[in-house]
C-alpha atoms as a PDB file:
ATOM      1  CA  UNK A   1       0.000   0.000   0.000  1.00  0.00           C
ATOM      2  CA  UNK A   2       2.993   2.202   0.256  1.00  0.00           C
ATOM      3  CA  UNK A   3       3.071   2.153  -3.525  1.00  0.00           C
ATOM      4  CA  UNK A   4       2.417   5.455  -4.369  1.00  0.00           C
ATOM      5  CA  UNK A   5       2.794   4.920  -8.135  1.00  0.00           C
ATOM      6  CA  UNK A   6       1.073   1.938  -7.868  1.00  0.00           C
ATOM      7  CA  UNK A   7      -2.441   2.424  -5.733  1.00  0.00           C
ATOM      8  CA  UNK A   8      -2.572   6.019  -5.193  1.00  0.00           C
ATOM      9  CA  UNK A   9      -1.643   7.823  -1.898  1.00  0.00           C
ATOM     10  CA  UNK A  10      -3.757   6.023   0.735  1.00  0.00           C
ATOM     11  CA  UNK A  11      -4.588   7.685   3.792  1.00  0.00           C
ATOM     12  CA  UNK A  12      -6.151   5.021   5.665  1.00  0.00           C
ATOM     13  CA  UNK A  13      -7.121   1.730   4.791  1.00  0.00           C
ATOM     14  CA  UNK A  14      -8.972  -1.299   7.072  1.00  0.00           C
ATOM     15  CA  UNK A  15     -10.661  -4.296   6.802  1.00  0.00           C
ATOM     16  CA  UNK A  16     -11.126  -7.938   7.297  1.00  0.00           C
ATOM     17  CA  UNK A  17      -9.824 -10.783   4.807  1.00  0.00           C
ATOM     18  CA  UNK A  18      -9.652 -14.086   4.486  1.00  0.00           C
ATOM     19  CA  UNK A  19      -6.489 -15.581   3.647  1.00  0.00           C
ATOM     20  CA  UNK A  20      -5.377 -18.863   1.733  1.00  0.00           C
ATOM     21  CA  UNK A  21      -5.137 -21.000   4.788  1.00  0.00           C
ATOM     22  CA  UNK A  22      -8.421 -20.435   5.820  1.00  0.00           C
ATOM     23  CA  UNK A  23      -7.929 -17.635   8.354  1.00  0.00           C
ATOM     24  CA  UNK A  24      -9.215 -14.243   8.430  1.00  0.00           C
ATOM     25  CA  UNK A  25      -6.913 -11.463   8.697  1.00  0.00           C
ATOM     26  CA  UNK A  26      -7.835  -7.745  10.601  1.00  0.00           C
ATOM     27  CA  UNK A  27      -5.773  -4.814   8.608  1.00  0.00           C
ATOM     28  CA  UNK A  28      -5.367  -1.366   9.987  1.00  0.00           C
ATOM     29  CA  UNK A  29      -2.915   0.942   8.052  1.00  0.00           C
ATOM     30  CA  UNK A  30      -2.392   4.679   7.787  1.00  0.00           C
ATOM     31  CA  UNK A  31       0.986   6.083   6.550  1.00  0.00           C
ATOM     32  CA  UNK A  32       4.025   4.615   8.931  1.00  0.00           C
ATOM     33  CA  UNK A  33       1.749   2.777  11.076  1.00  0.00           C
ATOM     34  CA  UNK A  34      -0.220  -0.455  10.213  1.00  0.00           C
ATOM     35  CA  UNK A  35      -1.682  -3.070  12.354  1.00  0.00           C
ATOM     36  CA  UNK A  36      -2.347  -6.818  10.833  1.00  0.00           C
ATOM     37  CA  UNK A  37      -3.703  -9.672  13.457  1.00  0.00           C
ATOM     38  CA  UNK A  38      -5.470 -12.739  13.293  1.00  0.00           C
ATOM     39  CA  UNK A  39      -9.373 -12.664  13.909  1.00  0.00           C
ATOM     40  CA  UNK A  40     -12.885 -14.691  13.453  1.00  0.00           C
ATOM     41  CA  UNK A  41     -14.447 -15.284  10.741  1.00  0.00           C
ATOM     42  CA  UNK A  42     -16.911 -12.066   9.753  1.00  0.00           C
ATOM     43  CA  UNK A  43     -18.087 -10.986   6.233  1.00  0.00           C
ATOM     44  CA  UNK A  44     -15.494 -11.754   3.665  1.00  0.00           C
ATOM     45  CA  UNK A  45     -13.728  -9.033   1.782  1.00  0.00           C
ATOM     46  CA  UNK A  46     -15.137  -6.286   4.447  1.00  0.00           C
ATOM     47  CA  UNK A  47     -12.784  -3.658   3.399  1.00  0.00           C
ATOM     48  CA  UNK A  48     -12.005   0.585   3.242  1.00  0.00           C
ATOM     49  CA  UNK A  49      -9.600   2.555   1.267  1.00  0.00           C
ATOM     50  CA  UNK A  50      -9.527   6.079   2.187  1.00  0.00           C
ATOM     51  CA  UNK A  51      -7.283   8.275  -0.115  1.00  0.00           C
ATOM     52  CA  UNK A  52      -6.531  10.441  -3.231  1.00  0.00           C
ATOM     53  CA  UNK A  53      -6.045   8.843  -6.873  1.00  0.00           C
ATOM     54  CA  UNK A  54      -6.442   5.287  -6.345  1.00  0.00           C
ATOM     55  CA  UNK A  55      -5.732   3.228  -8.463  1.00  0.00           C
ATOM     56  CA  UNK A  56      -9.077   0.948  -8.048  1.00  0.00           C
ATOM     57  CA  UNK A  57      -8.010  -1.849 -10.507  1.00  0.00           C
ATOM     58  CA  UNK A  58      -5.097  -2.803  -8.866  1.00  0.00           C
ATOM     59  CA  UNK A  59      -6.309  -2.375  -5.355  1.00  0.00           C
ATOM     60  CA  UNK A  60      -9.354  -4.756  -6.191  1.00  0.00           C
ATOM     61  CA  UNK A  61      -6.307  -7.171  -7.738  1.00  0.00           C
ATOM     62  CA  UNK A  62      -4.432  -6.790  -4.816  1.00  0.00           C
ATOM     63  CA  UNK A  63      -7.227  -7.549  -2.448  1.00  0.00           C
ATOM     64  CA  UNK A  64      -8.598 -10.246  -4.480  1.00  0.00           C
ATOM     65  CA  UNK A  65     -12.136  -8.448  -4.942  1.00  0.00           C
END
């Protein structure tokens, strides 16, 4: 999400994934500063981008969405 060039300068961005092994992972990241933890299952792909020019292709790649 750093990527700049890439997906746009986020500003915040949270949610709740679930990952190939079958767990779900909690996100929390604003610039220098991100939080990622193991949780229960919830609603899959529950996710936020907050930010200027993003680049919506490749964050819905990179998320899987």
């Amino acid at each position: 999400l750093q990527d700049e060039e890439k997906y746009g300068m986020i500003l915040r961005a949270k949610g709740i994934v679930d990952s190939t092994d079958g767990q779900w992972i909690y996100f929390d990241y604003v610039p220098e500063e991100h939080e990622v933890r193991a949780g229960h299952a919830d609603y899959t792909g529950r996710l936020c981008v907050i930010g200027a020019e993003l680049a919506e292709h490749e964050l819905a790649e990179l998320f899987g969405v």
